[in-house]
C-alpha atoms as a PDB file:
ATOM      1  CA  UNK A   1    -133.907 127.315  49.384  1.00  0.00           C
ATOM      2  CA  UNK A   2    -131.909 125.502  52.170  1.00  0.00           C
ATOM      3  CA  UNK A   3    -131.807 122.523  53.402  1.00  0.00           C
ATOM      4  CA  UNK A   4    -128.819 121.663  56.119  1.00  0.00           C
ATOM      5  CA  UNK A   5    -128.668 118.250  57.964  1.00  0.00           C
ATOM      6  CA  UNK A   6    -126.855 117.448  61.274  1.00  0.00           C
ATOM      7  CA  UNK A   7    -126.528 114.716  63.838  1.00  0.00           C
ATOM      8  CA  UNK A   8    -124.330 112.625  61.567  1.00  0.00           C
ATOM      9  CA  UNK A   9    -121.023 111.337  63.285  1.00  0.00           C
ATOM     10  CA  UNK A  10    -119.210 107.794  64.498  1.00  0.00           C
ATOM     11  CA  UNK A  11    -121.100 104.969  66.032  1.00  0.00           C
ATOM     12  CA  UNK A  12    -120.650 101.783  67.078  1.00  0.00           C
ATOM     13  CA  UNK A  13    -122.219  99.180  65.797  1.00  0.00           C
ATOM     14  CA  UNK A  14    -125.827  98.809  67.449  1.00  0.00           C
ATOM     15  CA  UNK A  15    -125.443 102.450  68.604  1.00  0.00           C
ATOM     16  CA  UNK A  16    -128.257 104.891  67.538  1.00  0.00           C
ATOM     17  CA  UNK A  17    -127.957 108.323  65.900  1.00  0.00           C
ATOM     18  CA  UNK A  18    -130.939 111.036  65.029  1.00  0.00           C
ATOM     19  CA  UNK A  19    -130.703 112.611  62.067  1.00  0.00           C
ATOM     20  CA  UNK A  20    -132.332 116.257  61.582  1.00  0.00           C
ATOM     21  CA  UNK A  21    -132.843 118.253  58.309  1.00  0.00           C
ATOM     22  CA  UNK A  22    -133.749 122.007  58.582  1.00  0.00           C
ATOM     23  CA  UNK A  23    -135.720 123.473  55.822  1.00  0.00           C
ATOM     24  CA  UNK A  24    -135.941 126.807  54.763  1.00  0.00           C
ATOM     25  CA  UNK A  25    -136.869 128.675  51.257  1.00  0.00           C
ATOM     26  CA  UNK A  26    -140.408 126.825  50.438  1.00  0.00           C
ATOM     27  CA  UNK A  27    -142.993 125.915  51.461  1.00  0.00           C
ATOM     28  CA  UNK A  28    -141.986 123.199  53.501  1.00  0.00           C
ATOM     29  CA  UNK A  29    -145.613 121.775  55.259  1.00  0.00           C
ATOM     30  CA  UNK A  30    -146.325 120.989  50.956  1.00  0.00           C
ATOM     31  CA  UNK A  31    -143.396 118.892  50.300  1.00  0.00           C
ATOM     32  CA  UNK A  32    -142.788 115.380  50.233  1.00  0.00           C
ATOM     33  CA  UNK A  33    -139.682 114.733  52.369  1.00  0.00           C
ATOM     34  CA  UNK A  34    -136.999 111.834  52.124  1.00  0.00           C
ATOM     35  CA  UNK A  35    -134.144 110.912  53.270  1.00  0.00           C
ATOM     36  CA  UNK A  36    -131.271 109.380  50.930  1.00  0.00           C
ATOM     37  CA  UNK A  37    -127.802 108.023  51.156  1.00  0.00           C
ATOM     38  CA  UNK A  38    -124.803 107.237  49.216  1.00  0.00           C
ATOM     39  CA  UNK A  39    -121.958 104.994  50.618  1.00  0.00           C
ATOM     40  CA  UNK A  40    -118.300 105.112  49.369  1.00  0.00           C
ATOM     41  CA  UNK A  41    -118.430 103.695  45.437  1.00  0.00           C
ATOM     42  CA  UNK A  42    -122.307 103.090  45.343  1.00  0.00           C
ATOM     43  CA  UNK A  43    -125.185 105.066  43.798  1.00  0.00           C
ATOM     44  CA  UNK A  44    -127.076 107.319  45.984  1.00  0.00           C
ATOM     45  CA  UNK A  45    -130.303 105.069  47.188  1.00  0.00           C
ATOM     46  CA  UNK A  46    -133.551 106.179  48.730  1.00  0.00           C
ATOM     47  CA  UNK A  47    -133.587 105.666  52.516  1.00  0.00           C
ATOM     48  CA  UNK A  48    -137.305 106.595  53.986  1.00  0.00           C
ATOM     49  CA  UNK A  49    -140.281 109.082  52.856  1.00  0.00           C
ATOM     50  CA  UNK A  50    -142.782 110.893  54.674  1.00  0.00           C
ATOM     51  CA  UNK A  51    -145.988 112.448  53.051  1.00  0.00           C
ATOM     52  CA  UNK A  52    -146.492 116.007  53.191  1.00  0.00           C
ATOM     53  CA  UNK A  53    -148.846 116.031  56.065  1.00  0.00           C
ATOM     54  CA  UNK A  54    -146.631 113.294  58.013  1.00  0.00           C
ATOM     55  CA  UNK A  55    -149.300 110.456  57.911  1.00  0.00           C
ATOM     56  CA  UNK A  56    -147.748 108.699  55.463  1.00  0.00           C
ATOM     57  CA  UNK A  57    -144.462 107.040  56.007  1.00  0.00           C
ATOM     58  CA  UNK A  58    -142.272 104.611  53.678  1.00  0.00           C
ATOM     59  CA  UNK A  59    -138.927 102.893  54.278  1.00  0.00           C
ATOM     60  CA  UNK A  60    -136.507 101.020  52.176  1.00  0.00           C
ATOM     61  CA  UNK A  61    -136.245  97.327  52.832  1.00  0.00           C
ATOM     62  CA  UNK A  62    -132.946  97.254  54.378  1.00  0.00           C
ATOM     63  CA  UNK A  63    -133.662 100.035  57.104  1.00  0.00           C
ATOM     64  CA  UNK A  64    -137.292  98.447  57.834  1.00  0.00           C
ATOM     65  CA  UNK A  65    -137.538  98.231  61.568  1.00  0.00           C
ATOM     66  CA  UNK A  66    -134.342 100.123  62.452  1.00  0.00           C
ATOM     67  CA  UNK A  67    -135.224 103.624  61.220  1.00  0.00           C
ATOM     68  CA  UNK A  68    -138.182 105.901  61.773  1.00  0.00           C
ATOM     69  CA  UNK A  69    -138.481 109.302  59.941  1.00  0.00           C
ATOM     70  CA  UNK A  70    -140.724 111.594  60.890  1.00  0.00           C
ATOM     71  CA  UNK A  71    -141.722 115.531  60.658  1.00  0.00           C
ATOM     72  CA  UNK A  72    -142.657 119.030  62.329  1.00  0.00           C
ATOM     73  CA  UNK A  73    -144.230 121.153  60.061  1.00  0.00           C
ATOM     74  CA  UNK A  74    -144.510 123.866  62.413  1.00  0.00           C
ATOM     75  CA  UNK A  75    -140.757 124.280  62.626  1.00  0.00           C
ATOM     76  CA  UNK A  76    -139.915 123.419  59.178  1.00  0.00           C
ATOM     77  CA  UNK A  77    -137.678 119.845  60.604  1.00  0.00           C
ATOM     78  CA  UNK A  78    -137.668 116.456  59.248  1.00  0.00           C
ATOM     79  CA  UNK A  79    -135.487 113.676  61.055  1.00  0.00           C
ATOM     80  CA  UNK A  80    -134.652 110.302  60.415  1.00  0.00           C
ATOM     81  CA  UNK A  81    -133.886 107.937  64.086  1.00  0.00           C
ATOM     82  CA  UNK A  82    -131.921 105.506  63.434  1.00  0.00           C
ATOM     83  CA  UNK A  83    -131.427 102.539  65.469  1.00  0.00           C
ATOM     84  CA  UNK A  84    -129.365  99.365  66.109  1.00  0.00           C
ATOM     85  CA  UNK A  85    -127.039 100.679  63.285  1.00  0.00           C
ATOM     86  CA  UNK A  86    -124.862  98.389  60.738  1.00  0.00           C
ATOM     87  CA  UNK A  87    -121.435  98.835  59.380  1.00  0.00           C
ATOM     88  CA  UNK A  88    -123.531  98.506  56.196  1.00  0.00           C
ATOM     89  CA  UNK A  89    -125.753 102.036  56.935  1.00  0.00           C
ATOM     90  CA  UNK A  90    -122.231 104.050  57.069  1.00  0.00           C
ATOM     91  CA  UNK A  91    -122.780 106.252  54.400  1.00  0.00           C
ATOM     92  CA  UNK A  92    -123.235 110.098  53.613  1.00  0.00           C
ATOM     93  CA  UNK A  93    -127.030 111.021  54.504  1.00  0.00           C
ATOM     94  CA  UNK A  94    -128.991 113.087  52.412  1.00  0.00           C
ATOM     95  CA  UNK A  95    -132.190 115.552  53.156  1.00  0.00           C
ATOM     96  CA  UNK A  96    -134.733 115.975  49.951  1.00  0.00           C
ATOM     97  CA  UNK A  97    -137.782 117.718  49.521  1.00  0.00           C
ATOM     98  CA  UNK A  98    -139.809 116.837  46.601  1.00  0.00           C
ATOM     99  CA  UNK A  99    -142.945 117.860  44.259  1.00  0.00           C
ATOM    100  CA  UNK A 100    -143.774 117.095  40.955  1.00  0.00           C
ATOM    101  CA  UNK A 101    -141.397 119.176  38.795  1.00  0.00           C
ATOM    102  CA  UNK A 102    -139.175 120.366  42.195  1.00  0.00           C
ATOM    103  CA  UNK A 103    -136.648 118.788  43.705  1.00  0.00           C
ATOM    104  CA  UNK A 104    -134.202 119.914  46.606  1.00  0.00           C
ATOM    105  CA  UNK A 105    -131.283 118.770  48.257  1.00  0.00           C
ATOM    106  CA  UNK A 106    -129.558 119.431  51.200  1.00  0.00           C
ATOM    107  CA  UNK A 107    -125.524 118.993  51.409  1.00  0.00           C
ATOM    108  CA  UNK A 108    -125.474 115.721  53.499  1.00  0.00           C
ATOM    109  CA  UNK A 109    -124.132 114.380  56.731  1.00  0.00           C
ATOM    110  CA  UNK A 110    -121.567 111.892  57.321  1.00  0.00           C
ATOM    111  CA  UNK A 111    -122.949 108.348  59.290  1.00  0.00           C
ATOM    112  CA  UNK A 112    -119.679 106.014  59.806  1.00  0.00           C
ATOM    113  CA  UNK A 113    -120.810 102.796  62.078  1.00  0.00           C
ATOM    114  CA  UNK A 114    -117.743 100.967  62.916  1.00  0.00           C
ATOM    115  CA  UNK A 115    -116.053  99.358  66.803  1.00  0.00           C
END
């Protein structure tokens, strides 16, 4: 099981990045997907979740309006766009595919907003 994220970097503030998870391993079109994050001293915190089929979608509070995640279940991707970014979203992004009773995780990718 793999997943590996990219598109993280440095951005100024208001900038945009697009986040993109690759998923290998499972069965990836029967998996919950969300996207996490965990800023320097804080607990990890849930970011934005997508149903399996990619109707559903769900978004912390804070990120509401700025980021849309979405899915291709044909080529096993799930992204998060993120738009008119905060010094507050600069944090280490996390991929995770969940089930009931499974739970993966990919490595994370580094988001730094800062002039």
């Amino acid at each position: 099981v793999q997943l590996v994220e990219s598109g993280g970097g440095l951005v100024q503030p208001g900038g945009s990045l697009r986040l993109s998870c690759a998923a290998s391993g499972f069965t990836f079109s029967m998996y919950d997907m969300r996207w996490y994050r965990q800023a320097p001293g804080k607990q990890r915190e849930w970011v934005a979740r997508i149903n399996s089929a990619g109707g559903s979608t769900y978004y912390a509070d804070s990120v509401k309006g700025r980021f849309t995640i979405s899915r291709e279940n044909a080529n096993n991707m799930v992204y998060l766009q993120m738009n008119s970014l905060k010094p507050g979203d600069t944090a280490v992004y996390y991929c995770n595919a969940w089930r009931v009773n499974t739970n993966y995780w990919g490595q994370g990718t580094q988001v730094t907003v800062s002039s």
